[in-house]
Protein backbone atom coordinates (compact mmCIF):
# COMPACT_ATOMS: atom_id res chain seq x y z
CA UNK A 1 0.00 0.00 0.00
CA UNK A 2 1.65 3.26 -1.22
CA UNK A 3 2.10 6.39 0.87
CA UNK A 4 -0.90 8.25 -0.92
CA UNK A 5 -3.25 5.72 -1.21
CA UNK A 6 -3.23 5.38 2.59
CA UNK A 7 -3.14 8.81 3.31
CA UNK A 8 -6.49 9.21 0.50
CA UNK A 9 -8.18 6.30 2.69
CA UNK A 10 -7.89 8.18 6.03
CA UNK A 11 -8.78 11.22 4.88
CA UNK A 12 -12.09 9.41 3.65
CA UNK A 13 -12.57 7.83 6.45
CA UNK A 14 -12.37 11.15 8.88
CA UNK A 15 -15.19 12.74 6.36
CA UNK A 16 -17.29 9.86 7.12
CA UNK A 17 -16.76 10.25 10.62
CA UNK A 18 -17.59 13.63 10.37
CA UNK A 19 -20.74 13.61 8.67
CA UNK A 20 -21.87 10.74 11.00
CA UNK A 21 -21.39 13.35 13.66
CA UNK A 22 -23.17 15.86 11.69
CA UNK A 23 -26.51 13.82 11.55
CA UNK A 24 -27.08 12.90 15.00
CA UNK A 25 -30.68 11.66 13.80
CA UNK A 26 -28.61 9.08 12.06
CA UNK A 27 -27.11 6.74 14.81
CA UNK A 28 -23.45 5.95 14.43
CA UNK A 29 -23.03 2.47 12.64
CA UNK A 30 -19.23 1.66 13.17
CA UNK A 31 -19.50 -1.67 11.93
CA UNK A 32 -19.99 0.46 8.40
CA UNK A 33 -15.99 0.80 8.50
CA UNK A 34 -15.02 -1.81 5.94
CA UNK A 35 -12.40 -4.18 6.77
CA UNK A 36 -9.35 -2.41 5.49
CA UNK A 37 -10.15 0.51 7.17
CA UNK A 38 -9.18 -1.68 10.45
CA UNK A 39 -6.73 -2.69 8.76
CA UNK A 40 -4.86 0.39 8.11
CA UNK A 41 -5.55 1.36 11.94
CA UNK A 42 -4.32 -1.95 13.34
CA UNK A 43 -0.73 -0.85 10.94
CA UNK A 44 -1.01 2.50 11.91
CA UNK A 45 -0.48 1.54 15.89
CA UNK A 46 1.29 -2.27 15.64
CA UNK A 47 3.72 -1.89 13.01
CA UNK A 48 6.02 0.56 15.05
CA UNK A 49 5.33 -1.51 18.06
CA UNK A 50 6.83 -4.43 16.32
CA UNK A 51 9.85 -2.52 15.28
CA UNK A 52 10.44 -1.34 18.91
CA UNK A 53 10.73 -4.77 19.99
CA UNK A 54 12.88 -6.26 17.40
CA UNK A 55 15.39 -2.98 17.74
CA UNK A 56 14.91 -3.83 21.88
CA UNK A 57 15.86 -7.71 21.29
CA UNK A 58 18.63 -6.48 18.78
CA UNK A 59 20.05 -4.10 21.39
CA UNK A 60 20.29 -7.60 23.85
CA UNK A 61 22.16 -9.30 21.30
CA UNK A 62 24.68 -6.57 21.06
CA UNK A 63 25.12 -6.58 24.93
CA UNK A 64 25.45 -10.22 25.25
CA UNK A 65 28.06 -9.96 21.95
CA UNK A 66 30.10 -7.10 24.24
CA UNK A 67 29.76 -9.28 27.38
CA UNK A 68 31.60 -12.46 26.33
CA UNK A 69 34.08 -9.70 23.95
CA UNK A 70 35.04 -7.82 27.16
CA UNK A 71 35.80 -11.41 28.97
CA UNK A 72 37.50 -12.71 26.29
CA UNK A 73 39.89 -10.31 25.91
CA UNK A 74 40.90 -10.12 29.74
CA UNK A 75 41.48 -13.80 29.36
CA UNK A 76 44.19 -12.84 26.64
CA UNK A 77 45.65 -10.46 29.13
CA UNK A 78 45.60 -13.07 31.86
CA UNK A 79 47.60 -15.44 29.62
CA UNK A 80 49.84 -12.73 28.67
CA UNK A 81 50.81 -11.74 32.36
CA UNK A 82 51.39 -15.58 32.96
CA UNK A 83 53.61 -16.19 30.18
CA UNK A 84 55.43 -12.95 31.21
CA UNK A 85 56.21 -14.76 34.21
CA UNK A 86 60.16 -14.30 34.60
CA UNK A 87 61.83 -17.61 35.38
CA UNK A 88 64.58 -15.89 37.46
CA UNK A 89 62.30 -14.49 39.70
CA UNK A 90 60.30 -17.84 40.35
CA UNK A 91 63.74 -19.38 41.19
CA UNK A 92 64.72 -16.58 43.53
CA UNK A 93 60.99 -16.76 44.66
CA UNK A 94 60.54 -18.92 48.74
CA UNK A 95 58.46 -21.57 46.44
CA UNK A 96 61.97 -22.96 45.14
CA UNK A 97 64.56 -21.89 47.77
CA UNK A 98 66.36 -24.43 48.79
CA UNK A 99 65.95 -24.81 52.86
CA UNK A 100 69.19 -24.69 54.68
CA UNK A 101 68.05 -27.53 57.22
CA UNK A 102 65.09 -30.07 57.24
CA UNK A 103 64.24 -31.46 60.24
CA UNK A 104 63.58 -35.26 60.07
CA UNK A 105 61.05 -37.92 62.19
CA UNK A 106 61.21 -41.41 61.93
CA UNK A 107 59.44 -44.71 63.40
CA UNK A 108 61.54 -48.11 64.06
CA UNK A 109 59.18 -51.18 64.35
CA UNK A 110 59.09 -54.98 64.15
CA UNK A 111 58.34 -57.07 61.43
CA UNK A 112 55.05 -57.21 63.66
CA UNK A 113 54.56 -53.55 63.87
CA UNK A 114 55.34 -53.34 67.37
CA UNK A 115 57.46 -50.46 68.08
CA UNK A 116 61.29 -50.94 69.05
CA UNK A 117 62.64 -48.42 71.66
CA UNK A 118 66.23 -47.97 72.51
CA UNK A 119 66.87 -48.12 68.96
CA UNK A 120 70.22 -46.43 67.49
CA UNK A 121 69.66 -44.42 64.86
CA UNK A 122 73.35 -43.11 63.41
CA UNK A 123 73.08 -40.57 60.52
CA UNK A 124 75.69 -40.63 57.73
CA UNK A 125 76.88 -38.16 55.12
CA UNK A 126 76.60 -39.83 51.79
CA UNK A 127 80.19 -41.82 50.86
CA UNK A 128 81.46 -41.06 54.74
CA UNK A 129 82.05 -43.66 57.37
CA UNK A 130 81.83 -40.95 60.32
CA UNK A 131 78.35 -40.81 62.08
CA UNK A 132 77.47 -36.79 62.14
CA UNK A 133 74.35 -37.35 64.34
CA UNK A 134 72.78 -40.17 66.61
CA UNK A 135 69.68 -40.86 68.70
CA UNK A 136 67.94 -43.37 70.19
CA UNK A 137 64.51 -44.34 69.62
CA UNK A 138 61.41 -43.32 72.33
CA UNK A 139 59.06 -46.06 73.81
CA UNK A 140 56.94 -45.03 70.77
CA UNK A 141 59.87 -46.29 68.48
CA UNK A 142 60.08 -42.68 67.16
CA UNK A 143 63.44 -40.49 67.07
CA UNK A 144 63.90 -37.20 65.54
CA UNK A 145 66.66 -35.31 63.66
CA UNK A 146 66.86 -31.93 63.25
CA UNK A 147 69.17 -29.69 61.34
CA UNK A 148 69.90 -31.95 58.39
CA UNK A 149 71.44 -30.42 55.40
CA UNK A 150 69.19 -30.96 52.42
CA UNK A 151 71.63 -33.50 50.64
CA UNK A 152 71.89 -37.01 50.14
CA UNK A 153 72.01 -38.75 53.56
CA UNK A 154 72.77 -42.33 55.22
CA UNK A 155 70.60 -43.79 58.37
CA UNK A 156 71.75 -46.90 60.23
CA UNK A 157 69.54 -48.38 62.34
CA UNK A 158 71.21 -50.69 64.97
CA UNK A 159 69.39 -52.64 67.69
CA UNK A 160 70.28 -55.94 69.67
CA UNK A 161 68.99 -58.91 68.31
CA UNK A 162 67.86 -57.38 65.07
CA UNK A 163 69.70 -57.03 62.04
CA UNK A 164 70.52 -53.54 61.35
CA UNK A 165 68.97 -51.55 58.69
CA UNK A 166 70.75 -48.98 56.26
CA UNK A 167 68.74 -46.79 54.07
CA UNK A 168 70.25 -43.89 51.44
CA UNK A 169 67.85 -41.17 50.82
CA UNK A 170 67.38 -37.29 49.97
CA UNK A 171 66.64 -35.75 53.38
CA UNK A 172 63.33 -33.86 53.27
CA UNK A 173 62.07 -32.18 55.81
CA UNK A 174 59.02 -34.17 57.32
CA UNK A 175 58.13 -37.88 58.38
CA UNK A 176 60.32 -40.80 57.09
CA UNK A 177 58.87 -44.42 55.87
CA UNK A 178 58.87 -46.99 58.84
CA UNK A 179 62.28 -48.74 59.50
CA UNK A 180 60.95 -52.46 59.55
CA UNK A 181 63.29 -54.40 61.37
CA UNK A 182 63.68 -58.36 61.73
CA UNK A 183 65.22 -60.48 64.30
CA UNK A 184 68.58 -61.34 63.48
CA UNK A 185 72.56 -60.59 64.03
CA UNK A 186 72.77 -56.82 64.48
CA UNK A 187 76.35 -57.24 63.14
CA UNK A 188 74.43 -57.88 59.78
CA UNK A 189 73.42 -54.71 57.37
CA UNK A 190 70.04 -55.13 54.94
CA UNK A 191 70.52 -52.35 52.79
CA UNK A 192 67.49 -50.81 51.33
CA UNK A 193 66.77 -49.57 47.91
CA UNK A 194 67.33 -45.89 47.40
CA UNK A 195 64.71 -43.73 48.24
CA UNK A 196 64.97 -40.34 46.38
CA UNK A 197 62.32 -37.07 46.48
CA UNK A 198 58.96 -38.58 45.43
CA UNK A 199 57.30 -34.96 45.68
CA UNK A 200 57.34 -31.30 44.88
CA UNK A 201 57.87 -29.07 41.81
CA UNK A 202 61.15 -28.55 39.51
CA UNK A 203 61.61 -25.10 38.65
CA UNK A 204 61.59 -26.87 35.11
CA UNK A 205 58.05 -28.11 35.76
CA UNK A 206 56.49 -24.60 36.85
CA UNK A 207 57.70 -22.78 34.45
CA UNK A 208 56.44 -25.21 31.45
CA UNK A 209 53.33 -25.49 33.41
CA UNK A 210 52.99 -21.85 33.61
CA UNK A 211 54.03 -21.19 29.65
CA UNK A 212 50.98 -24.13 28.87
CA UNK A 213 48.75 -22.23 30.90
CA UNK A 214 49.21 -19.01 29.44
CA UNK A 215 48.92 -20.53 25.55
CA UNK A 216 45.38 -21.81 26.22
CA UNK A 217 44.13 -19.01 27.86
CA UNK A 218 45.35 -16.56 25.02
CA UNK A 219 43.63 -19.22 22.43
CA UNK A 220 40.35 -19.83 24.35
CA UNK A 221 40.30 -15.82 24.98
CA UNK A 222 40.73 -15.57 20.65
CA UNK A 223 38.01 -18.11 20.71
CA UNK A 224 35.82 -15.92 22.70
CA UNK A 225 36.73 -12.96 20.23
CA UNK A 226 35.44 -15.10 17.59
CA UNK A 227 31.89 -15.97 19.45
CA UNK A 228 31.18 -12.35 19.90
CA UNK A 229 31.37 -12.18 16.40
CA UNK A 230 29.09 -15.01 15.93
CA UNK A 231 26.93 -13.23 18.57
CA UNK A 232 26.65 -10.18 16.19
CA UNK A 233 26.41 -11.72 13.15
CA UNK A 234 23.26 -14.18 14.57
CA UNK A 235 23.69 -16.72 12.00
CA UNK A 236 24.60 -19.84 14.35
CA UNK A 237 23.36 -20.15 17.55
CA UNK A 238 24.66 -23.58 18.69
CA UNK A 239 27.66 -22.82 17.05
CA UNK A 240 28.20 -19.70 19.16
CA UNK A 241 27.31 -20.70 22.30
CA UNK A 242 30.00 -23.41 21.89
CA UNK A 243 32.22 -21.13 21.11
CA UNK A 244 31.76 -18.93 24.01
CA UNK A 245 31.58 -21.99 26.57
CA UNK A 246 35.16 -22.95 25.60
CA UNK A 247 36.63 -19.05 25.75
CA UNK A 248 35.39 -19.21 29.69
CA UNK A 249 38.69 -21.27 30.13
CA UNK A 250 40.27 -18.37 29.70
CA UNK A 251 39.82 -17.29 32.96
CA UNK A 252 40.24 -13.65 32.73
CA UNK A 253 41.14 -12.33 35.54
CA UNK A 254 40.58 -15.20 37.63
CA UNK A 255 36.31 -14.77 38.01
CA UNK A 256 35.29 -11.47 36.58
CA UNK A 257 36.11 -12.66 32.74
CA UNK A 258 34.23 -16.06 33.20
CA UNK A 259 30.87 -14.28 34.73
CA UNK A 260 31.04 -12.01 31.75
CA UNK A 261 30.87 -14.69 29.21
CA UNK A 262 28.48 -16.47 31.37
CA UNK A 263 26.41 -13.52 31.50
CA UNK A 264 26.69 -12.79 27.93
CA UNK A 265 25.32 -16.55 27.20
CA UNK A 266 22.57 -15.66 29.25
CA UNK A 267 21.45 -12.81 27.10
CA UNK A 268 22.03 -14.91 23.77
CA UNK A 269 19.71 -17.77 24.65
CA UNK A 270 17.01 -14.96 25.54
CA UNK A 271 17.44 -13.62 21.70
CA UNK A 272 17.90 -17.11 20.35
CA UNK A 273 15.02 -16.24 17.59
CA UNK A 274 16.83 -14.09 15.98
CA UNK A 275 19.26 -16.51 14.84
CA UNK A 276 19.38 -17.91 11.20
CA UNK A 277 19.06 -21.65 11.87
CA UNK A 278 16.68 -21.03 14.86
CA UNK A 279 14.51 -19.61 12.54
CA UNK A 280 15.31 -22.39 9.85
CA UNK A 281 13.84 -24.52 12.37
């Protein structure tokens, strides 16, 4: 319907009205309006209405798009800072100083797993045959040794009628394994396997850690760039969301980058219509 042809029917439609009011001896029949003159009311008031909404719904889209955009991108920051990490400073760092002295507790039982007391415990620098340290075990079978150097070490464990046990080790601070002992010739020596760290981070370790980290987060923040562009463009919707569920491992910012891609999922699902293969369906 053309611009003129409309504005010809409504200006028809007001002389009617007019005349109508004119005759009051004539009653006012308003089922006389034809059809299409309700019809070019009903566009005159819902059209615009219409419009309103879909600019409203459009204007969501565009702040759920700028949502998961703004996390996104502090998730690429985030993995920036972490791969800026300088390695000299995590080695200088208390996480991988070296302790000067670990303090060590141990436990001497029988084969039984009754505890031995009186025990000798005699502490050996690796390769040395000179005891630096020795204690005897409580009535609980435990004995303590404090100020160790950090190094590889050498414990004896000699009791009477037991054969004595010898164990090489790293000295960590914290409690030993169990010194099992078995009834026997104390001039006899079972010498136990090597027991080296079995815990803790390598410098090594952190930092490749760290560098892995900081890759994924700047890919699943790039990922996130590429949903908001999804989110503006409205032609997948599945394919989007995806997208912006895998950019919330890029933890921007520890919290605040996740909530804003959460929050900007939110918002798409509400708008979901307007997507091309929602409305395929």
């Amino acid at each position: 319907m053309t611009e003129k042809s409309f504005e010809e029917r409504r200006s028809e439609l007001r002389k009617r009205v007019k005349s109508q009011l004119d005759s009051p001896e004539e009653p006012t029949h308003y089922s006389d309006l034809d059809n299409s003159d309700e019809q070019i009311q009903q566009e005159f008031i819902v059209k615009p209405m219409i419009d309103l909404d879909y600019d409203e719904r459009a204007k969501l889209r565009m702040v759920a798009a700028i949502a998961i955009l703004v996390g996104s991108i502090l998730g690429i920051i985030s993995g920036g800072i972490l791969l800026q990490g300088n390695p000299d400073d995590l080695l200088n760092s208390s996480l991988f100083n070296e302790a000067e002295t670990v303090d060590l507790t141990g436990q001497v039982l029988t084969d039984d797993g009754v505890a031995i007391n009186n025990a000798t415990i005699q502490l050996y620098e690796d390769d040395s045959n000179s005891a630096i340290r020795t204690v005897l075990t409580n009535d609980n079978g435990y004995f303590q040794l404090e100020n160790v150097k950090p190094e590889t070490m050498v414990i004896r464990v000699v009791k009477d009628d037991f054969t004595s046990l010898e164990r090489t080790f790293i000295a960590e601070d914290g409690l030993m394994s169990p010194f099992t002992m078995k009834s026997g010739n104390s001039s006899s020596i079972i010498q136990e396997n090597f027991v080296g760290s079995d815990g803790g981070w390598s410098l090594e370790a952190a930092v490749a850690l760290s560098t892995f980290l900081g890759v994924m987060t700047i890919i699943t923040g790039f990922i996130g760039i590429q949903a908001s562009v999804e989110t503006r463009r409205a032609s997948r919707y599945r394919r989007t969301q995806y997208l912006a569920g895998i950019s919330l491992f890029s933890r921007g910012l520890i919290w605040i980058g996740p909530i804003l891609i959460l929050a900007g999922m939110a918002l798409n699902s509400l708008v979901k219509d307007q997507y091309e293969d929602y409305l395929e369906d």
